[in-house]
Protein backbone atom coordinates (compact mmCIF):
# COMPACT_ATOMS: atom_id res chain seq x y z
CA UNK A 1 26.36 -4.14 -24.56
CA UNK A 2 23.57 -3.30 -21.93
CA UNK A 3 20.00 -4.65 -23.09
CA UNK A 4 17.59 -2.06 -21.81
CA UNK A 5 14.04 -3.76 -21.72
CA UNK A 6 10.50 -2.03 -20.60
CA UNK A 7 10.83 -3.37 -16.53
CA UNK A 8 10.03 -0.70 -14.01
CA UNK A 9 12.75 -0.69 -11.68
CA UNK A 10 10.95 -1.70 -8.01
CA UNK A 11 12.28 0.09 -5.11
CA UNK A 12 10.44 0.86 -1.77
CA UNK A 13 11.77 3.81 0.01
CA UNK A 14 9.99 4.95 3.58
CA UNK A 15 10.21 8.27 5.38
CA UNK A 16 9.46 8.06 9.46
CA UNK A 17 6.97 5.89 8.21
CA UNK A 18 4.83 8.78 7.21
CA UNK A 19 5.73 9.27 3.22
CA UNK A 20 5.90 6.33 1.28
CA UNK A 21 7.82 6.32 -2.13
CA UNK A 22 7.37 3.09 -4.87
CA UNK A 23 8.91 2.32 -7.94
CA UNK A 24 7.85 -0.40 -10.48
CA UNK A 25 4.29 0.11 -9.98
CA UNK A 26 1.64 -1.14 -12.89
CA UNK A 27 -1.29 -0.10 -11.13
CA UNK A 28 -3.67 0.75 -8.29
CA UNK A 29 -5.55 -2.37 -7.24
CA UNK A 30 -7.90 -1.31 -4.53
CA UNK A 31 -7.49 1.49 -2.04
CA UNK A 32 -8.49 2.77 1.21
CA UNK A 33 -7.35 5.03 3.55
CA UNK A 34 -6.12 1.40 5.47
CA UNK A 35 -5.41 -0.80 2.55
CA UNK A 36 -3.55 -0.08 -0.60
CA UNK A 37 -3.13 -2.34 -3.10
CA UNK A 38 -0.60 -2.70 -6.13
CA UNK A 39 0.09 -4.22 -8.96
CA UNK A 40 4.02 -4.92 -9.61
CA UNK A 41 5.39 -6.94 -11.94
CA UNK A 42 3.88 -10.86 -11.09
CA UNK A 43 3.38 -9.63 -7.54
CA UNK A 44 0.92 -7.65 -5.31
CA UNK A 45 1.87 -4.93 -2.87
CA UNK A 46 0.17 -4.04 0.02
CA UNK A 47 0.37 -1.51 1.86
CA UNK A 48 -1.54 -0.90 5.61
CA UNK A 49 -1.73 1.79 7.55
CA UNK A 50 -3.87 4.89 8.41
CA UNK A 51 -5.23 7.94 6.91
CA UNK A 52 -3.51 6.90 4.00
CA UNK A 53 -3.59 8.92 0.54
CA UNK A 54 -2.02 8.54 -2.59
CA UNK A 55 -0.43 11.63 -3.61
CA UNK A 56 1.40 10.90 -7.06
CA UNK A 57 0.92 8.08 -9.49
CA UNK A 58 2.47 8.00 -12.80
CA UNK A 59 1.47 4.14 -14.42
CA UNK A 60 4.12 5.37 -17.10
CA UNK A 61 7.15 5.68 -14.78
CA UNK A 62 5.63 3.11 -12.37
CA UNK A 63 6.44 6.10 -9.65
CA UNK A 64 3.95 6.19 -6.37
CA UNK A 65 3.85 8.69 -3.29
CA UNK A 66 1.74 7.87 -0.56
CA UNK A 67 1.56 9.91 3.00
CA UNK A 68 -0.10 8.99 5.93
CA UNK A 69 0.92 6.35 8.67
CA UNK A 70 2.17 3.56 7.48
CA UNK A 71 2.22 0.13 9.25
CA UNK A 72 3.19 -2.34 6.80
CA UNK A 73 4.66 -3.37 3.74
CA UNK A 74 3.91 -7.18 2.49
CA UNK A 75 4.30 -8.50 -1.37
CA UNK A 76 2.14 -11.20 -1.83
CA UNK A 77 2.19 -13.59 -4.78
CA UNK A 78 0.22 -13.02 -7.79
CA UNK A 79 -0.26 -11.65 -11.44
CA UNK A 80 -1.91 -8.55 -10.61
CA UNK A 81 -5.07 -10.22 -11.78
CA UNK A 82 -8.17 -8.99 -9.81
CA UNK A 83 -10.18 -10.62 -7.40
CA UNK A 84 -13.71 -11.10 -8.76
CA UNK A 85 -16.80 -9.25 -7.38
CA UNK A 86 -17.83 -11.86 -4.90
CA UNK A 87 -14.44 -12.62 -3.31
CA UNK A 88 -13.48 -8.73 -2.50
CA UNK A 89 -17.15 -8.72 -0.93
CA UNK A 90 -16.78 -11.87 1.32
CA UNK A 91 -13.68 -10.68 2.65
């Protein structure tokens, strides 16, 4: 019997590192056309890059599509919480 639960299935899939597919994506954390940050399930996700946009975001399939150039993928550690006021300013 297959138990079928409410996790977003997290995949990463990058085209000539110009279009940017994500699965199992909560939410947006912060966002910049350098810096986009997301919200997985119990990690963080950022992506770095340039002229970055988000084209497509669907919180209830968890899908993202980003384009621009992308430099980086690193997931981080974390519950998704958000930073407070102060620390995203003193950064």
């Amino acid at each position: 019997m297959t138990e079928i639960t409410n996790k977003k299935i997290g995949n990463i899939i990058i085209e000539n590192r110009a279009k940017m597919t994500a699965g199992g994506i909560k939410d947006v954390e912060t966002f910049s056309p350098e810096r986009i940050v997301l919200i997985t399930d119990g990690h963080l996700l950022t992506v770095t890059g340039r002229g970055m946009k988000v084209k497509k975001l669907s919180t209830e399939t968890g899908e993202i599509f980003i384009e621009g150039e992308i430099s980086g993928c690193v997931y981080s550690e974390g519950k998704g919480e958000k930073e407070s006021f102060f620390k995203r300013v003193l950064k």
